[in-house]
N, C-alpha and C. Protein backbone atom coordinates (compact mmCIF):
# COMPACT_ATOMS: atom_id res chain seq x y z
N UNK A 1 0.84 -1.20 0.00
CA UNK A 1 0.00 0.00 0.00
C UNK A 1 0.88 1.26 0.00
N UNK A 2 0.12 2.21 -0.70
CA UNK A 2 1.17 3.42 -0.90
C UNK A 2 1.27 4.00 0.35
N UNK A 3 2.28 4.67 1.13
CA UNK A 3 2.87 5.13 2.08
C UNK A 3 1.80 6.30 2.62
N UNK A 4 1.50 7.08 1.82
CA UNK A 4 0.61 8.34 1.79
C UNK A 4 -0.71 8.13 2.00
N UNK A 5 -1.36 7.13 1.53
CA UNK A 5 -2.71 5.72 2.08
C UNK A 5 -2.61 5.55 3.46
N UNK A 6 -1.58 4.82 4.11
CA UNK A 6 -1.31 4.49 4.96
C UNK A 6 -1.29 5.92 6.43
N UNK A 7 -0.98 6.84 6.24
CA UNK A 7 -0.66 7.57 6.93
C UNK A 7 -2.06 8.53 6.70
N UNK A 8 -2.87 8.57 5.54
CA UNK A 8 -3.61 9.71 5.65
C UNK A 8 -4.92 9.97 6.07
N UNK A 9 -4.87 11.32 6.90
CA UNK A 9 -5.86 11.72 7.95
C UNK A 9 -7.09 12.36 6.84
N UNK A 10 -8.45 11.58 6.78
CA UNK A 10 -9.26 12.04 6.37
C UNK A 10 -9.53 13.80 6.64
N UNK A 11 -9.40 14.35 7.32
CA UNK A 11 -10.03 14.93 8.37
C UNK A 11 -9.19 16.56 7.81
N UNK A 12 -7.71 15.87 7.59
CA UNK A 12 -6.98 17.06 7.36
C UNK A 12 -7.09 17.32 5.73
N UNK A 13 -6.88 16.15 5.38
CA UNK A 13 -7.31 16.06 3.49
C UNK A 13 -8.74 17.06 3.47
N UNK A 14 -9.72 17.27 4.24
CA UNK A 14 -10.72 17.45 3.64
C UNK A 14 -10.74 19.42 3.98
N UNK A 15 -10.06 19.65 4.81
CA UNK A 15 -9.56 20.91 5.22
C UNK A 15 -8.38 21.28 3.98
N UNK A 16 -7.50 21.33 3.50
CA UNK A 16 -7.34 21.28 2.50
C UNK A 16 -7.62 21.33 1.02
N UNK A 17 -8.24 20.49 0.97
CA UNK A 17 -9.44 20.70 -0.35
C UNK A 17 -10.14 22.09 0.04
N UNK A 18 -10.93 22.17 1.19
CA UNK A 18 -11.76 23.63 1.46
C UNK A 18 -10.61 24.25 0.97
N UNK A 19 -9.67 24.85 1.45
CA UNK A 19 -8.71 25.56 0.85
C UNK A 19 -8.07 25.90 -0.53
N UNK A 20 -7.51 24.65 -1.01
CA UNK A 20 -7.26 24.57 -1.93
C UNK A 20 -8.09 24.32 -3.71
N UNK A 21 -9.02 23.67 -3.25
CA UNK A 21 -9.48 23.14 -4.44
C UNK A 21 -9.49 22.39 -4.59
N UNK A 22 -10.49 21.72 -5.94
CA UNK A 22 -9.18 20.07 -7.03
C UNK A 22 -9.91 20.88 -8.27
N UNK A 23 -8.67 20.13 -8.80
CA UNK A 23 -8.62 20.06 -9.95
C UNK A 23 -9.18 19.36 -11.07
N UNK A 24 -9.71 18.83 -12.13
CA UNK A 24 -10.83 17.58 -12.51
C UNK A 24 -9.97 17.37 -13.84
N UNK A 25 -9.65 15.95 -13.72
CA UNK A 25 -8.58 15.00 -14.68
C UNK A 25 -9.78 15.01 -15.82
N UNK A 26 -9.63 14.77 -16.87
CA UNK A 26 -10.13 14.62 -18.39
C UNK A 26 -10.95 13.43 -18.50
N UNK A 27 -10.40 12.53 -17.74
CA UNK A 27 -10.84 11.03 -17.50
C UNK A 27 -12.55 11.00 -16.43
N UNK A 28 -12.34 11.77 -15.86
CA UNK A 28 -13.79 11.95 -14.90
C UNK A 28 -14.68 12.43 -15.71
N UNK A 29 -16.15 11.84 -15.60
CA UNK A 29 -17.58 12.06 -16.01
C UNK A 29 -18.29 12.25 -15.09
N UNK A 30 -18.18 13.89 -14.46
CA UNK A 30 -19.15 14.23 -13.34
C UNK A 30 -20.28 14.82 -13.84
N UNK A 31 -20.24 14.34 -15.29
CA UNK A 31 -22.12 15.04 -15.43
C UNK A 31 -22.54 13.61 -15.24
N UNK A 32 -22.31 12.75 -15.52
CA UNK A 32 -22.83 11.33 -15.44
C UNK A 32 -22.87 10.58 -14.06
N UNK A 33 -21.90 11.17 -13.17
CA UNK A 33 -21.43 9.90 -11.81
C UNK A 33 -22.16 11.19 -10.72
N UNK A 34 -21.69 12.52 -11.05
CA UNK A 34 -21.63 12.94 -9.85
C UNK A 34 -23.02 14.13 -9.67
N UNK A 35 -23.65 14.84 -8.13
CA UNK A 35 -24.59 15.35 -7.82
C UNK A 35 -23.76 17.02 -8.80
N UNK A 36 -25.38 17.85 -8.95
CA UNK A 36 -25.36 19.03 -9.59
C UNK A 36 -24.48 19.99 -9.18
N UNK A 37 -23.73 20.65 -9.36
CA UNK A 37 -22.25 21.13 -8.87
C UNK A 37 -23.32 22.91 -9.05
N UNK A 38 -24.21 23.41 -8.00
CA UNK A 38 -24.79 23.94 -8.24
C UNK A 38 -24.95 25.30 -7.03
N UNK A 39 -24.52 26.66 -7.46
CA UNK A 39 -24.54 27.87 -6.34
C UNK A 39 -25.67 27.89 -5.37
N UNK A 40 -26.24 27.73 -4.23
CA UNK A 40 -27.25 27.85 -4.40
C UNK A 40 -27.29 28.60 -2.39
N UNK A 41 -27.86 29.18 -1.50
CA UNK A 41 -28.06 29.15 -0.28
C UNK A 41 -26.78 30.39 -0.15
N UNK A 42 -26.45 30.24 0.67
CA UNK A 42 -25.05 31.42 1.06
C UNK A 42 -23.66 30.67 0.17
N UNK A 43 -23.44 30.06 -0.32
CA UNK A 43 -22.75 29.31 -1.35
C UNK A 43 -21.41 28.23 -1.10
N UNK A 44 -22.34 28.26 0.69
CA UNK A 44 -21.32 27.37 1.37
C UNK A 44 -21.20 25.92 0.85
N UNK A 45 -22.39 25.36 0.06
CA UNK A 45 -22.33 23.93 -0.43
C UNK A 45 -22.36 23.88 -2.58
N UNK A 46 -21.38 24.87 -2.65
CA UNK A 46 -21.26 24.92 -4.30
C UNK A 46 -20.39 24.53 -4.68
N UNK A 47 -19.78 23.37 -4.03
CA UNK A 47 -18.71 22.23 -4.81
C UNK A 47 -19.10 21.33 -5.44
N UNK A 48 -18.17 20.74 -5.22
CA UNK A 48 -18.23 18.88 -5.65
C UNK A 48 -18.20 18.23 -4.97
N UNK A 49 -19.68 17.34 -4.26
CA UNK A 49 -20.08 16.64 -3.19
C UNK A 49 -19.00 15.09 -3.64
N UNK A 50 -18.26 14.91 -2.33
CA UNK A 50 -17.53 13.44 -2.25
C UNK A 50 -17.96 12.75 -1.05
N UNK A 51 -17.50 11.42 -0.63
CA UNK A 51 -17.24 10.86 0.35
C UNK A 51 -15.73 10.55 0.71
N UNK A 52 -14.58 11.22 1.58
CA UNK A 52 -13.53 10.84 1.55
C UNK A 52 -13.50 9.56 2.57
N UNK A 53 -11.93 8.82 2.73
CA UNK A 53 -11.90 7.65 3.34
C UNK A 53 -12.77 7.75 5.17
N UNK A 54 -13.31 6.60 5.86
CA UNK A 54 -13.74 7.11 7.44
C UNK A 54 -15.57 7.56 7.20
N UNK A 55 -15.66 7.68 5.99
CA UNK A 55 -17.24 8.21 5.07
C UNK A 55 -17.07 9.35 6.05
N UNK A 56 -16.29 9.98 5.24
CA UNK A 56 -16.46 12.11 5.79
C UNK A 56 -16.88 12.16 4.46
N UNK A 57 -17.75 12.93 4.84
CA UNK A 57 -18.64 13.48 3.37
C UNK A 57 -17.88 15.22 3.27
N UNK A 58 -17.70 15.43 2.38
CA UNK A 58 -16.97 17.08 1.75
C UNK A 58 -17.86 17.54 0.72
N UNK A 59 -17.69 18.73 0.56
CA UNK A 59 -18.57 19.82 -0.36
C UNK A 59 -16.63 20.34 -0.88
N UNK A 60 -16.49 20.23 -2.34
CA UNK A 60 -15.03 20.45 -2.32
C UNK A 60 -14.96 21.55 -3.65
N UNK A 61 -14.63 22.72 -3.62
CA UNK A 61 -14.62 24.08 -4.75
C UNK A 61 -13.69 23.11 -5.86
N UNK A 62 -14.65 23.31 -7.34
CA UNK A 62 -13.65 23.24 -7.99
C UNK A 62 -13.91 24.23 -9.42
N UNK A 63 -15.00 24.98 -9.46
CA UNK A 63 -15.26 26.25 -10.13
C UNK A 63 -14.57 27.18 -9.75
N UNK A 64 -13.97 27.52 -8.88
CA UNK A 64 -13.06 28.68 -8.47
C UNK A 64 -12.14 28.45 -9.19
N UNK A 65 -11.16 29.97 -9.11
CA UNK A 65 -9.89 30.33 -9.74
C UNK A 65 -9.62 30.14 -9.33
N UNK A 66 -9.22 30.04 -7.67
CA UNK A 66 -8.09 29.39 -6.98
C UNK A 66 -7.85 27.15 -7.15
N UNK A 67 -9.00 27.42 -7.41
CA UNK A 67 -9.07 25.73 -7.56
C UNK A 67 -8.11 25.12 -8.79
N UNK A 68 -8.16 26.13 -10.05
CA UNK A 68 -7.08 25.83 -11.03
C UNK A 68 -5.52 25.88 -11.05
N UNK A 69 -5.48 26.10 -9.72
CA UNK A 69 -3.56 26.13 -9.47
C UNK A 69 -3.53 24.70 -7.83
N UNK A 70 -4.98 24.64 -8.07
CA UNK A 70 -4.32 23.23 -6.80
C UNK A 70 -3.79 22.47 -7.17
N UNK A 71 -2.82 21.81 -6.08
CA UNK A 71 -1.90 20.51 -6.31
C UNK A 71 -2.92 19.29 -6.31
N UNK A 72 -4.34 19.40 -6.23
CA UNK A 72 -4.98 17.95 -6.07
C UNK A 72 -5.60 17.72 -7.07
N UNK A 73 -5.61 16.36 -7.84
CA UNK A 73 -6.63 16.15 -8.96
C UNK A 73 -7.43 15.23 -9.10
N UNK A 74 -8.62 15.08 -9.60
CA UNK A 74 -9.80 13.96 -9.38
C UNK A 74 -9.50 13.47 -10.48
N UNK A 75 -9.36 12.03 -10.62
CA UNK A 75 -9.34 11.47 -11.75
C UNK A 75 -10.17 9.89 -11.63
N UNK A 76 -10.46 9.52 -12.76
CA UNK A 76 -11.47 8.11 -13.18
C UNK A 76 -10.16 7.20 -13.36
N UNK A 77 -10.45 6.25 -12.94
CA UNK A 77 -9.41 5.16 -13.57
C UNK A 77 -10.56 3.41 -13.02
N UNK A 78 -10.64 2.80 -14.20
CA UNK A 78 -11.44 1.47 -13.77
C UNK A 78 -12.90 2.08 -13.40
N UNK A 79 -13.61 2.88 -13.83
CA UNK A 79 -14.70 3.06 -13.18
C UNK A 79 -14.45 3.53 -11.58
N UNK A 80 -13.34 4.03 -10.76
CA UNK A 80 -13.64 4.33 -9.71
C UNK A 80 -12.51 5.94 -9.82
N UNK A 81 -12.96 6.61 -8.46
CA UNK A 81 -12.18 7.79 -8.33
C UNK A 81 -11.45 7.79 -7.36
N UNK A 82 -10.25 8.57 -7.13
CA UNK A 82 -9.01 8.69 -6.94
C UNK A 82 -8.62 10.61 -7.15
N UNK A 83 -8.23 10.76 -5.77
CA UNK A 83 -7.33 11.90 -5.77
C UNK A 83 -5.96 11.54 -5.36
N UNK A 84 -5.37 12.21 -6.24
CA UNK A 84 -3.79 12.57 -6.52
C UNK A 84 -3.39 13.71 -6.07
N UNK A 85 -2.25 13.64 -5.57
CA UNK A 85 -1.53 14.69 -5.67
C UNK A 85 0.27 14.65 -6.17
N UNK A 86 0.92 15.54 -6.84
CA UNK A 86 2.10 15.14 -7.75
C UNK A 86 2.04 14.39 -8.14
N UNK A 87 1.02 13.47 -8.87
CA UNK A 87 1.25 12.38 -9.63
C UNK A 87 0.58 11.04 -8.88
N UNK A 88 0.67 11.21 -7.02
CA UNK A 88 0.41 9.35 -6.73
C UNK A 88 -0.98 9.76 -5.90
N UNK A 89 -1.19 8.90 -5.92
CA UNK A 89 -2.90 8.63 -5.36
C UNK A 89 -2.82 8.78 -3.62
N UNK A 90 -4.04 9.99 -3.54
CA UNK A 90 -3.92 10.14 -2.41
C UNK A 90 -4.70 9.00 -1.36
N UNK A 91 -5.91 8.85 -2.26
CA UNK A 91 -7.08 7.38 -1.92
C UNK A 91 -8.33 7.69 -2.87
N UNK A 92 -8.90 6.73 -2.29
CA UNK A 92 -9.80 6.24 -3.13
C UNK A 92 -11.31 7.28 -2.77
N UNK A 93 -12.17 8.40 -3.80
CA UNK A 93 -13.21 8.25 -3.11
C UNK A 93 -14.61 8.19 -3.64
N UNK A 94 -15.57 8.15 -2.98
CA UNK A 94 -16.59 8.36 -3.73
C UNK A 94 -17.66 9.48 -4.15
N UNK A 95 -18.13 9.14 -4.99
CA UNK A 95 -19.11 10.61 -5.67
C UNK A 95 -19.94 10.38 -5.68
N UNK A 96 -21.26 10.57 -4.83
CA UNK A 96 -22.29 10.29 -4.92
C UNK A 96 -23.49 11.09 -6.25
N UNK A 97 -23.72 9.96 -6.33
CA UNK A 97 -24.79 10.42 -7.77
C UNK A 97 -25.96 11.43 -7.80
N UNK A 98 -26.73 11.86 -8.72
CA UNK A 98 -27.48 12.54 -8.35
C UNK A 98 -28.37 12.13 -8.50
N UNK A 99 -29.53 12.55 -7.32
CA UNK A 99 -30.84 12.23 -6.83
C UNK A 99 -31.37 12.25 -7.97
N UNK A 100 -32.81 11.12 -8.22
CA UNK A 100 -34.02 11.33 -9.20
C UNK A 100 -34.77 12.69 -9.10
N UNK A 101 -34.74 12.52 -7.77
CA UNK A 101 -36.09 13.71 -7.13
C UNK A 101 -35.44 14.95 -7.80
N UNK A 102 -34.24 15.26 -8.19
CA UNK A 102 -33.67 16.59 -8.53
C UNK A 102 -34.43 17.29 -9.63
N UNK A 103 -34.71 16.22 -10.80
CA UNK A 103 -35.49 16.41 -12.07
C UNK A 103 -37.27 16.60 -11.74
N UNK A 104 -37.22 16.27 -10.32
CA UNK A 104 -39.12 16.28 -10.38
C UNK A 104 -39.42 17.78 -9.77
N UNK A 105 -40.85 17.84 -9.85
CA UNK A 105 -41.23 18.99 -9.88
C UNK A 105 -42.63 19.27 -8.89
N UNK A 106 -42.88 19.51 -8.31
CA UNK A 106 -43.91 19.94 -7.10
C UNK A 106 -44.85 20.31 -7.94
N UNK A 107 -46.01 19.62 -6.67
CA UNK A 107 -47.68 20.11 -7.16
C UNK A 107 -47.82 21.43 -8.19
N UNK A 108 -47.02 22.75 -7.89
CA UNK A 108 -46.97 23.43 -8.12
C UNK A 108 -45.93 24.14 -9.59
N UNK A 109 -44.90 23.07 -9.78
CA UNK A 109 -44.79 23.09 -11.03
C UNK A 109 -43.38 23.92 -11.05
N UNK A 110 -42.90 23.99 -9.82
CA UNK A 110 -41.36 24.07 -9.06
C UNK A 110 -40.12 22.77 -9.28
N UNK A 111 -39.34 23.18 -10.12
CA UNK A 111 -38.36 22.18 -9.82
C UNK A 111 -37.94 22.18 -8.23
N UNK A 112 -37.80 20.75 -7.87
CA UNK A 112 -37.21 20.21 -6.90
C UNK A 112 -36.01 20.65 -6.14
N UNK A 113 -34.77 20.70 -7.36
CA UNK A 113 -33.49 21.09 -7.17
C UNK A 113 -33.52 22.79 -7.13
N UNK A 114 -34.39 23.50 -7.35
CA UNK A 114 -34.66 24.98 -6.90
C UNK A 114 -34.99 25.27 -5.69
N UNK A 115 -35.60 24.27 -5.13
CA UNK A 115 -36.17 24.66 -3.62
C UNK A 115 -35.04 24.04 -2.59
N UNK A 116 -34.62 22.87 -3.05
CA UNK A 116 -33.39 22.72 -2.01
C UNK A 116 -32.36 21.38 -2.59
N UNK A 117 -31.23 21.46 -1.72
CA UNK A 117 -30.33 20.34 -2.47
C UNK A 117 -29.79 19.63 -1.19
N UNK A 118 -29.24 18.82 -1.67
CA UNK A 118 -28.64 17.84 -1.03
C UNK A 118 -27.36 17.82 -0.66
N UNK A 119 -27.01 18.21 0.49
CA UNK A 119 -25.57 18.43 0.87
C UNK A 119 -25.13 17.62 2.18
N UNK A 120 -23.91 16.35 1.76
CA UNK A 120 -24.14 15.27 2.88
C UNK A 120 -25.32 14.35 2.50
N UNK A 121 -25.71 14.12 4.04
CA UNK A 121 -27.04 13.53 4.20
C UNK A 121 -28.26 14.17 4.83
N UNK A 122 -28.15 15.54 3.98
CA UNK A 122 -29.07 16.31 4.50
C UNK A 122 -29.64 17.09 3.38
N UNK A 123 -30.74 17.67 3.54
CA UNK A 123 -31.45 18.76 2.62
C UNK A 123 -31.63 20.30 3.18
N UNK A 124 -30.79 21.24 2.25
CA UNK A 124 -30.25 22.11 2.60
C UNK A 124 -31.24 22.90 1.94
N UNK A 125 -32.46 24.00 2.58
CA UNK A 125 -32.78 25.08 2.28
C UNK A 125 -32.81 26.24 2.99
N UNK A 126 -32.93 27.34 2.11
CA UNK A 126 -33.05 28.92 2.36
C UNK A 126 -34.54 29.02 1.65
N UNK A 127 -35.33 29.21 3.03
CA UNK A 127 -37.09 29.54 2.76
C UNK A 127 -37.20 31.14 2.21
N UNK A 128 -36.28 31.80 2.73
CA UNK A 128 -36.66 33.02 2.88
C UNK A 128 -36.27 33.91 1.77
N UNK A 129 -36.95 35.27 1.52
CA UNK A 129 -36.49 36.34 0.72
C UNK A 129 -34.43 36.19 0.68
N UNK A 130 -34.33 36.94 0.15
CA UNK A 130 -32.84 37.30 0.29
C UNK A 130 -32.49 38.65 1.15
N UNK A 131 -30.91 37.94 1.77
CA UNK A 131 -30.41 38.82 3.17
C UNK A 131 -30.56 40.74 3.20
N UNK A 132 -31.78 40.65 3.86
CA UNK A 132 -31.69 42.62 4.04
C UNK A 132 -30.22 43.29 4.14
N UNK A 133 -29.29 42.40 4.13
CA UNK A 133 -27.91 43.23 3.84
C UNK A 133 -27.80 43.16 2.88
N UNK A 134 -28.12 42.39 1.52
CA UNK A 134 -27.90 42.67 0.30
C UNK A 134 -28.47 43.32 -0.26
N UNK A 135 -29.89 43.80 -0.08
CA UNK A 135 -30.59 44.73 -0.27
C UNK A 135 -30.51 46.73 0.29
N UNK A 136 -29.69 46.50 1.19
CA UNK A 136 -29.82 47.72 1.92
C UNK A 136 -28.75 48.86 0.89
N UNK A 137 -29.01 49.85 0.97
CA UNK A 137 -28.15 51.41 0.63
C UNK A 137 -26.91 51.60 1.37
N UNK A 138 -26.26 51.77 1.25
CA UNK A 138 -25.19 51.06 0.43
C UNK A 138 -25.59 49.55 1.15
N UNK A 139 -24.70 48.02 0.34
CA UNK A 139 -24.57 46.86 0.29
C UNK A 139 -24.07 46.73 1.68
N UNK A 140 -24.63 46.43 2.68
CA UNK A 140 -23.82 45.75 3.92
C UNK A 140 -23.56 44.02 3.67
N UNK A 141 -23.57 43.39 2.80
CA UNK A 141 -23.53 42.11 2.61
C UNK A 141 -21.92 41.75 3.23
N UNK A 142 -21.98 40.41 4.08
CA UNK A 142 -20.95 39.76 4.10
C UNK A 142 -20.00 39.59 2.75
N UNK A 143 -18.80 39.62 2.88
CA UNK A 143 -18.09 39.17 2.28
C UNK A 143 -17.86 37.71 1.52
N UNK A 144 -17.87 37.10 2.11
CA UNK A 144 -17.91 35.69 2.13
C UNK A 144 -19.02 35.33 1.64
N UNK A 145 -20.45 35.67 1.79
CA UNK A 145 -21.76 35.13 1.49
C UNK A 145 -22.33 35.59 0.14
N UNK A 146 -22.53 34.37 -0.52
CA UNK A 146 -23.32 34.45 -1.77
C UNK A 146 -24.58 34.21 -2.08
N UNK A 147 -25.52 34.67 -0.81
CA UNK A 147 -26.79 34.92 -1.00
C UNK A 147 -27.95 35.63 -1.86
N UNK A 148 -27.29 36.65 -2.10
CA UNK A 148 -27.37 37.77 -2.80
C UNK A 148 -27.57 37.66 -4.36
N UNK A 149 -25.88 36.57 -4.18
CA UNK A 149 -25.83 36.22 -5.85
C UNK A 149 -26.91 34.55 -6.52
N UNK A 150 -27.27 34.20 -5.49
CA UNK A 150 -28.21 32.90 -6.00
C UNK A 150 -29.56 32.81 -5.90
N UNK A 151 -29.79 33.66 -4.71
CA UNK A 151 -31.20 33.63 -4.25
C UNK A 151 -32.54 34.19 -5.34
N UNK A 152 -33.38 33.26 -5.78
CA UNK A 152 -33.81 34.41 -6.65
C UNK A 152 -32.88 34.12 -8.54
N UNK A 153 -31.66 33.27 -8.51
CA UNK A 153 -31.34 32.92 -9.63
C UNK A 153 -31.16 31.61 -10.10
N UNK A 154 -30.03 31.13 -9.09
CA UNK A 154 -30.11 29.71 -8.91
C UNK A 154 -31.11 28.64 -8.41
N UNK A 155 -31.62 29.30 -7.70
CA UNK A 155 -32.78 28.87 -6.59
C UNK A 155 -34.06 29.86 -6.65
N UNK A 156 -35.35 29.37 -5.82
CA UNK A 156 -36.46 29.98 -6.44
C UNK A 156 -36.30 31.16 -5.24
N UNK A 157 -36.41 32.32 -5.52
CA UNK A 157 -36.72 33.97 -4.95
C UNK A 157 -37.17 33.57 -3.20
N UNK A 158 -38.30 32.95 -2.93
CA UNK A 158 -39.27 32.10 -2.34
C UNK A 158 -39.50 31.08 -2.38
N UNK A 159 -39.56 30.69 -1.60
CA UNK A 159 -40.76 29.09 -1.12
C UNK A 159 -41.43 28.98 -0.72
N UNK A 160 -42.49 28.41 -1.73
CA UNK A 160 -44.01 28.10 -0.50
C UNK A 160 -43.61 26.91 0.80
N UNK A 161 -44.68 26.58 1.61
CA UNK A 161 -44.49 25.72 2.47
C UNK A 161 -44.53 24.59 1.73
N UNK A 162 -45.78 24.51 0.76
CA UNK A 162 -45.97 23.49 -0.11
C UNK A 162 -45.05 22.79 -0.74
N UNK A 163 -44.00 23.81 -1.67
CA UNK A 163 -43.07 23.37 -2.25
C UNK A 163 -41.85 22.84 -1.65
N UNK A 164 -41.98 23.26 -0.28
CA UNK A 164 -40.64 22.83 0.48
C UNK A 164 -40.82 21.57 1.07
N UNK A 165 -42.30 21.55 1.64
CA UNK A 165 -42.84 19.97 1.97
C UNK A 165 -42.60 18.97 0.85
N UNK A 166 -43.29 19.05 0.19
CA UNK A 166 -43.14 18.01 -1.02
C UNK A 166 -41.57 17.57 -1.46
N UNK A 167 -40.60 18.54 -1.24
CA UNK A 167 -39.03 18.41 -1.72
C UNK A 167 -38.86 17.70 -0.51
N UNK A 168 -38.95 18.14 0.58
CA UNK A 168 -38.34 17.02 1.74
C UNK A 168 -39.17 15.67 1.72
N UNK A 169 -40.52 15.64 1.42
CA UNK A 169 -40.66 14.37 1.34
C UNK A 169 -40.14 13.10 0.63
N UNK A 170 -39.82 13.98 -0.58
CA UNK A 170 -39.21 13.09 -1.71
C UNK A 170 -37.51 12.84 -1.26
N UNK A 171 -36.95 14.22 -0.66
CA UNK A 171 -35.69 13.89 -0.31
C UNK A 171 -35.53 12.73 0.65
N UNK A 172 -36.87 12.76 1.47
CA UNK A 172 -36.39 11.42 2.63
C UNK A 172 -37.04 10.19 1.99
N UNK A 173 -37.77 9.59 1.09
CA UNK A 173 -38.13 9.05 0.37
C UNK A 173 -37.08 8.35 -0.13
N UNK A 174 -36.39 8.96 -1.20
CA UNK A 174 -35.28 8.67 -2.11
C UNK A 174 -33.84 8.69 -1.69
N UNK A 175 -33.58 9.59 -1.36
CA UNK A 175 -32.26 10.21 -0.14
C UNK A 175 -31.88 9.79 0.88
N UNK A 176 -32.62 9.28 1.90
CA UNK A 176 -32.95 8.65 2.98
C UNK A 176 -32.35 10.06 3.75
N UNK A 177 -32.80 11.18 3.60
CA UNK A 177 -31.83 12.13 4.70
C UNK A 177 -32.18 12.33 6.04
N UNK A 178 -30.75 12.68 6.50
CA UNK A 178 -31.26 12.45 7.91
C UNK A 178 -32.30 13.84 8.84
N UNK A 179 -31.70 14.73 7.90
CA UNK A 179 -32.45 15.87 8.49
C UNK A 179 -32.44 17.17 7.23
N UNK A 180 -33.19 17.92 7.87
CA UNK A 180 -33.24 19.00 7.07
C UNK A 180 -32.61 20.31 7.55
N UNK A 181 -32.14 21.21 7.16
CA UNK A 181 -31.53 22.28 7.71
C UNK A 181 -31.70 23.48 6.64
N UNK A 182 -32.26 24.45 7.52
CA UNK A 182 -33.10 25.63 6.99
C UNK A 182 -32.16 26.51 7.46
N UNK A 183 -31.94 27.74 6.39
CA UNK A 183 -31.17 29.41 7.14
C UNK A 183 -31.84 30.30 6.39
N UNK A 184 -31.63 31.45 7.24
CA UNK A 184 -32.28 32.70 6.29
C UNK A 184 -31.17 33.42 6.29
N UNK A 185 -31.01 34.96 5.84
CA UNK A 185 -30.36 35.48 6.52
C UNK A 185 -30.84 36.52 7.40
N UNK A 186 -30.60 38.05 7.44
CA UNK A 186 -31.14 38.77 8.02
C UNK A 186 -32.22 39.08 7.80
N UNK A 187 -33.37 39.22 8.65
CA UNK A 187 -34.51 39.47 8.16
C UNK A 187 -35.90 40.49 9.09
N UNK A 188 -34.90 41.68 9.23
CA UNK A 188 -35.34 42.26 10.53
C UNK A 188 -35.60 41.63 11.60
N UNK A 189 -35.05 40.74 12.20
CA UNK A 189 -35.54 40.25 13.43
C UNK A 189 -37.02 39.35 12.98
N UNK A 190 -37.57 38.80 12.08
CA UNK A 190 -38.32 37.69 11.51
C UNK A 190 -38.30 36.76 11.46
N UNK A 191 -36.69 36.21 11.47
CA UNK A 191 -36.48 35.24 10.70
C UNK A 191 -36.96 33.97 11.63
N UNK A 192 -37.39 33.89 12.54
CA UNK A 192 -37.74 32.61 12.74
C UNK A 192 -39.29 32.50 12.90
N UNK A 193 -40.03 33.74 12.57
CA UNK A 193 -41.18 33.43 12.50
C UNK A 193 -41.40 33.21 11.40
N UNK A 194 -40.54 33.42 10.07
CA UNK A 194 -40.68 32.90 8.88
C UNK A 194 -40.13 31.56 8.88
N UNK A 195 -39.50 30.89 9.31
CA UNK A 195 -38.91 29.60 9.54
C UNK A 195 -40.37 28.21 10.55
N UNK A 196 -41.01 29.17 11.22
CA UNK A 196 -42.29 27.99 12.03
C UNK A 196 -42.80 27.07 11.11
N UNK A 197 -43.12 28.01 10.59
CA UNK A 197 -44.01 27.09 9.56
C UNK A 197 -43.95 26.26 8.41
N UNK A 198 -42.83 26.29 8.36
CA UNK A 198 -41.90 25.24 7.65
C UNK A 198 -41.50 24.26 8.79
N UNK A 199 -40.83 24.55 9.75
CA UNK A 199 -40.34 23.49 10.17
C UNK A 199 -41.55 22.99 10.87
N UNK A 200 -42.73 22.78 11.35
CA UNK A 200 -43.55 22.18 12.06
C UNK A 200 -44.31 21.31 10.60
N UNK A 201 -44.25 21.97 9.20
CA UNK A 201 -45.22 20.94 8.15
C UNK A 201 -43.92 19.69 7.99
N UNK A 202 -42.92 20.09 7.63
CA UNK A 202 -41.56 19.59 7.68
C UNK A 202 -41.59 18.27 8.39
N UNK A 203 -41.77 18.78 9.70
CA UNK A 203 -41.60 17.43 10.92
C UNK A 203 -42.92 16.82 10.65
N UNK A 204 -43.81 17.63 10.23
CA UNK A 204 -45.35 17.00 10.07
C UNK A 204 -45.59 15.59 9.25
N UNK A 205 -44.59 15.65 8.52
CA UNK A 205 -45.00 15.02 6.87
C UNK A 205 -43.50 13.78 6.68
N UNK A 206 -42.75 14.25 7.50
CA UNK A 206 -41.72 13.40 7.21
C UNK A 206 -41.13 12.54 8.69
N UNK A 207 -41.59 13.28 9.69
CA UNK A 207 -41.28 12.55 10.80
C UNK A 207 -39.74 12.62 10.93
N UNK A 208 -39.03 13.89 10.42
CA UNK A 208 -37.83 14.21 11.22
C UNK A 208 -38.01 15.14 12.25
């Protein structure tokens, strides 16, 4: 077994990648193997969903500019994946596929993958308008947060309760997820009375 196998800490590999990036070998078919590599919430989960060794699940940048000068690269070999770095294999990991439910569409005639996605083993939505800091005279928006830039483009403006029920049902259906996890951002001091009523149909209908 390669030396670098032997010695390596899931944990720190996956801190790293946050940092760094990967890179995507010629040989990989992530429109075919892997989930929608898609902006969506504050833009904390707009990578490339893996499972590294220990099943640590990662959200890993590889649309960024900084991601095109990383030392790490995803590559296909035999039908399975493999990150490298300088050339030797760091291990083996996996890419989980993308959900059916992504392509379906609510009573209402909402894609699925607009109202929320799958990050881990969980279903990740933002119910709410977009952050009153991105809206305000001048921009008080975080730095870091790409709410601003998805909400409303990538994802639907709003969510009914309806549409968010029906996506978690299907997510725990198909997905088997373990939970759901809702954020807003600022919202004058609202935000969790806009959040009730989601999370009580939520627990209603799916029994998380």
């Amino acid at each position: 077994m390669n030396r670098q196998l032997e010695k390596l800490n899931p944990g720190i590999l996956k801190l790293e990648l946050f940092c760094k990036g990967m890179r995507i070998d010629p040989s990989c078919d992530l429109g075919n193997d892997a989930r929608l590599v898609s902006r969506i919430r504050a833009g904390l989960g707009s990578g490339l969903e893996m499972i590294l060794p220990d099943n640590l699940y990662a959200n890993i940048p590889i649309l960024e500019e900084f991601a095109k000068k990383s030392p790490f690269l995803l590559i296909k070999r035999s039908g399975r994946y493999y990150i490298t770095k300088e050339g030797s294999d760091l291990c083996q990991v996996t890419i989980p596929s993308q959900p059916l439910w992504y392509q379906k569409r609510t009573s209402n005639g909402t894609l699925m993958s607009r109202v929320g996605m799958l990050q881990g083993t969980y279903l990740a939505i933002y119910p709410a308008r977009v952050c009153s800091y991105w809206v305000s005279e001048p921009k008080q928006n975080c730095r870091f947060c790409a709410t601003g830039l998805n909400v409303g483009v990538t994802e639907e403006a709003e969510k009914s309760v309806q549409d968010v029920v029906e996506t978690a049902v299907a997510a725990r259906k198909e997905s088997r997820i373990t939970f759901v996890h809702f954020n807003t951002g600022y919202c004058e001091g609202k935000a969790l009375d806009i959040l009730v009523p989601y999370v009580k149909a939520v627990k209603e209908k799916t029994g998380l």
